[in-house]
C-alpha atoms as a PDB file:
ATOM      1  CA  UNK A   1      91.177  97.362 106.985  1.00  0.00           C
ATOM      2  CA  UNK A   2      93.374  99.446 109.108  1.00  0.00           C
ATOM      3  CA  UNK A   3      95.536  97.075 110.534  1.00  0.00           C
ATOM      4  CA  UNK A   4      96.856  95.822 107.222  1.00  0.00           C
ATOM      5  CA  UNK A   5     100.458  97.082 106.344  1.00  0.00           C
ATOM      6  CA  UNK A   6     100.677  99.985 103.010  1.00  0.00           C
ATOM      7  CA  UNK A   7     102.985  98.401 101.170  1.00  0.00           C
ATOM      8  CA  UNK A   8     106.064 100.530 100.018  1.00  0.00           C
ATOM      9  CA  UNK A   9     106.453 102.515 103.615  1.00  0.00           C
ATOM     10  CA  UNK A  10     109.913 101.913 106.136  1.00  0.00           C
ATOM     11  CA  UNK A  11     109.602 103.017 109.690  1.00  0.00           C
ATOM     12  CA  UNK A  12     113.054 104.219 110.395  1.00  0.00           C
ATOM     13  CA  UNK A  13     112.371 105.966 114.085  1.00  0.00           C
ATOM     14  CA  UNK A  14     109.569 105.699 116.382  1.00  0.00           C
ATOM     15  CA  UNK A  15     111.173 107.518 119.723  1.00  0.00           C
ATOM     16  CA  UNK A  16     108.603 105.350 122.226  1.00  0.00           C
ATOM     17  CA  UNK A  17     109.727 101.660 120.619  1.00  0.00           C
ATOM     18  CA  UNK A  18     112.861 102.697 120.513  1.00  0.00           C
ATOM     19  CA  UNK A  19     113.188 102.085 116.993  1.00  0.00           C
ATOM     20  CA  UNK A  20     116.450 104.033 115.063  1.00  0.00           C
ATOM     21  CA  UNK A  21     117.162 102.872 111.865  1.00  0.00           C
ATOM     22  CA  UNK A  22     119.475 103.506 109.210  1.00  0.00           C
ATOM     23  CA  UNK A  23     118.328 105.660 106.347  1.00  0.00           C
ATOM     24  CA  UNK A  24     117.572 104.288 103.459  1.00  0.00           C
ATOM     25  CA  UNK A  25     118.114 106.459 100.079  1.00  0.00           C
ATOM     26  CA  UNK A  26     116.162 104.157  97.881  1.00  0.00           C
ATOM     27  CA  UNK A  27     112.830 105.786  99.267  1.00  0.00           C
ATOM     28  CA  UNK A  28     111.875 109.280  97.579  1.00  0.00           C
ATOM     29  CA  UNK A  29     109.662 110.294 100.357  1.00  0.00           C
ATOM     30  CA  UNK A  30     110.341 111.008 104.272  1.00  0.00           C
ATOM     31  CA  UNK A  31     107.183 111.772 106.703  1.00  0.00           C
ATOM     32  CA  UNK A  32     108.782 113.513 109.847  1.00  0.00           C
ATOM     33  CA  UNK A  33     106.421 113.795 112.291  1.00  0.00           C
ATOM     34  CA  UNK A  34     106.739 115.132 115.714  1.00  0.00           C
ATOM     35  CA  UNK A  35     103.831 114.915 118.846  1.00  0.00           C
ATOM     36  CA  UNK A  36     104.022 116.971 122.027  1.00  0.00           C
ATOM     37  CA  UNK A  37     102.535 114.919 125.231  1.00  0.00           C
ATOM     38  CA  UNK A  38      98.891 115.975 126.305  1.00  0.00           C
ATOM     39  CA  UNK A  39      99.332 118.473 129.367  1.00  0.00           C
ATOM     40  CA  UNK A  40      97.829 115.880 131.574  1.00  0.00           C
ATOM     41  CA  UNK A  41     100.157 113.184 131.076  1.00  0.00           C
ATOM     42  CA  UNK A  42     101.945 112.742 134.555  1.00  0.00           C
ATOM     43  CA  UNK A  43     105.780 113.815 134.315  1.00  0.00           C
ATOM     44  CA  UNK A  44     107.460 110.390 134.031  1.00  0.00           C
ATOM     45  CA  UNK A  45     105.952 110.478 130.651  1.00  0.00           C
ATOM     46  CA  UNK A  46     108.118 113.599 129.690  1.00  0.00           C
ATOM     47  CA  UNK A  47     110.144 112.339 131.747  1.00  0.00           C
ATOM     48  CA  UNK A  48     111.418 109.139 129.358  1.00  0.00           C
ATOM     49  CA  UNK A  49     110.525 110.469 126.053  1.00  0.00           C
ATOM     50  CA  UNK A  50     111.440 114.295 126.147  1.00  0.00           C
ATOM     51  CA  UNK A  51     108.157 115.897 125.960  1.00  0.00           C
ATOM     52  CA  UNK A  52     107.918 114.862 122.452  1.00  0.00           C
ATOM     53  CA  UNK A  53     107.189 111.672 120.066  1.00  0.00           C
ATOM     54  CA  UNK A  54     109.179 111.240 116.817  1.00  0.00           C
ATOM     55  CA  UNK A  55     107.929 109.163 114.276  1.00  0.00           C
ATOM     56  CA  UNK A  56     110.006 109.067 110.532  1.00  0.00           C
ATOM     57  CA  UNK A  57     108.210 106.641 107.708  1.00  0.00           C
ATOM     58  CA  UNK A  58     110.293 106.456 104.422  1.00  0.00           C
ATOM     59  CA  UNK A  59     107.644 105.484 101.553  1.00  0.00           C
ATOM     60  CA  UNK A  60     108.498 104.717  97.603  1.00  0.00           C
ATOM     61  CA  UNK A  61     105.383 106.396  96.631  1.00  0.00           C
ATOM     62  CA  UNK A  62     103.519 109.006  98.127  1.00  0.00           C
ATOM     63  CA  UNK A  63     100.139 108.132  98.263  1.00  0.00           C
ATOM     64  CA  UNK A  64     101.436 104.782 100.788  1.00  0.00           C
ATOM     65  CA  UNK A  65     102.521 108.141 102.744  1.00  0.00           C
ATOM     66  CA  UNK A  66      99.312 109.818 102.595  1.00  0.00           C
ATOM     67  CA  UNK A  67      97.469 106.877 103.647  1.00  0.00           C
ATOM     68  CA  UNK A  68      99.254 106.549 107.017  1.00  0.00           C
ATOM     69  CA  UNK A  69      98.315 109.692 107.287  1.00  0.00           C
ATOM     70  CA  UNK A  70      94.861 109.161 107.162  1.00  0.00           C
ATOM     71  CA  UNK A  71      94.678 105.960 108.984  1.00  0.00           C
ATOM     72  CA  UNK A  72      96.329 107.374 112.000  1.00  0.00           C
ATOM     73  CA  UNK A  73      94.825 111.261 111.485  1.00  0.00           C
ATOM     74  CA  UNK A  74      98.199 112.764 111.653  1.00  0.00           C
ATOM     75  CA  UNK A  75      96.558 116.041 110.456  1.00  0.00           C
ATOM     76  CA  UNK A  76      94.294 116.479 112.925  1.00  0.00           C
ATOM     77  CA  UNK A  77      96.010 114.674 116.045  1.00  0.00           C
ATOM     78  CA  UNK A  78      95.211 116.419 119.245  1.00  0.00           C
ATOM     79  CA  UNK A  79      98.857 115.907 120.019  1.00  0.00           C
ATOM     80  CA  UNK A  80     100.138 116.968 116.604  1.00  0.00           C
ATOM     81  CA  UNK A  81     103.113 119.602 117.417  1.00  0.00           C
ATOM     82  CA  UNK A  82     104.534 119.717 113.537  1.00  0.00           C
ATOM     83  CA  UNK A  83     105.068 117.533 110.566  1.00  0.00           C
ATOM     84  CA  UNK A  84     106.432 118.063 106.801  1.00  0.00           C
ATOM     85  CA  UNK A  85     106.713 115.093 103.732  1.00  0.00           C
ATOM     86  CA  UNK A  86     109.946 115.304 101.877  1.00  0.00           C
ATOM     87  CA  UNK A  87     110.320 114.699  98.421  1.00  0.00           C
ATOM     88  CA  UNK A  88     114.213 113.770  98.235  1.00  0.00           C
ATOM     89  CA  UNK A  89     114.475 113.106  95.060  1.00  0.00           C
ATOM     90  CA  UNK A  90     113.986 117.199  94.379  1.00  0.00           C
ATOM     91  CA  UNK A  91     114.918 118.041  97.696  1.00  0.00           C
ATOM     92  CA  UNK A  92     111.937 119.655  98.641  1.00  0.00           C
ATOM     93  CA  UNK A  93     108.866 120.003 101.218  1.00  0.00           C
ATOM     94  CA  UNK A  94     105.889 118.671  99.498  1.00  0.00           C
ATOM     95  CA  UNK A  95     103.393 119.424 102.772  1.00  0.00           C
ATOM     96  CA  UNK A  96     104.172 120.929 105.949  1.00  0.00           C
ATOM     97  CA  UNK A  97     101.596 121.830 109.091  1.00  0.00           C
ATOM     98  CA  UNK A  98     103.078 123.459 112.590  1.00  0.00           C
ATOM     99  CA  UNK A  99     100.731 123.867 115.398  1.00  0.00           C
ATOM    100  CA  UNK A 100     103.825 124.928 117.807  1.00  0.00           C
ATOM    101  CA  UNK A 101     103.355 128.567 118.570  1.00  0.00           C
ATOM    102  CA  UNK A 102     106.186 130.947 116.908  1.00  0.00           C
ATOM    103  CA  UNK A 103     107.384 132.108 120.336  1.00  0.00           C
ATOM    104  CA  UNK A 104     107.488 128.519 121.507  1.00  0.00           C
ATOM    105  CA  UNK A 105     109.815 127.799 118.720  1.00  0.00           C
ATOM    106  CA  UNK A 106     112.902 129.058 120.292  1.00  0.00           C
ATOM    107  CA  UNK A 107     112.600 127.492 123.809  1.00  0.00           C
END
């Protein structure tokens, strides 16, 4: 059932609840994902949250990451601007995807 937690996951920011946490080492892996508003949302929504929605999950194992993934289709959100999964233990991107155009990066 979807609305059961994954054990082993940490929100630590969700930009539209407001939510800013501390980091928290003791987790090996950090989702960073990043959603651009739908071009018909009316301007107050870019308005209060920049244009953008930041979401960072902390999880002790990766497949607890990979399954919020695929419960809330991260890959293939319509409003998916770019993502990557962190393994911090090695320092290193496990998985990235960018749907941001290159000449949009620099604006």
């Amino acid at each position: 059932m979807h609305d059961t937690p994954i054990p082993g996951l940490r929100l630590i920011k969700h930009k539209a609840s407001g939510i800013d946490l501390p980091d928290d080492l003791s987790y090996r892996y950090c989702l960073a994902v990043v959603l651009r508003l739908p071009e018909f949302k009316p301007f107050a929504g870019i308005a209060i949250f920049d244009g953008t929605e930041q979401i960072v999950l902390l999880g002790s194992a990766l497949d607890a990451v990979h399954e919020f993934m695929d419960r809330n289709q991260i890959k293939d959100h319509p409003s998916l601007a770019r993502y990557h999964i962190v393994d911090r233990a090695t320092n290193s991107i496990i998985e990235k995807k960018n749907t941001v155009p290159k000449e949009f990066l620099a604006l």
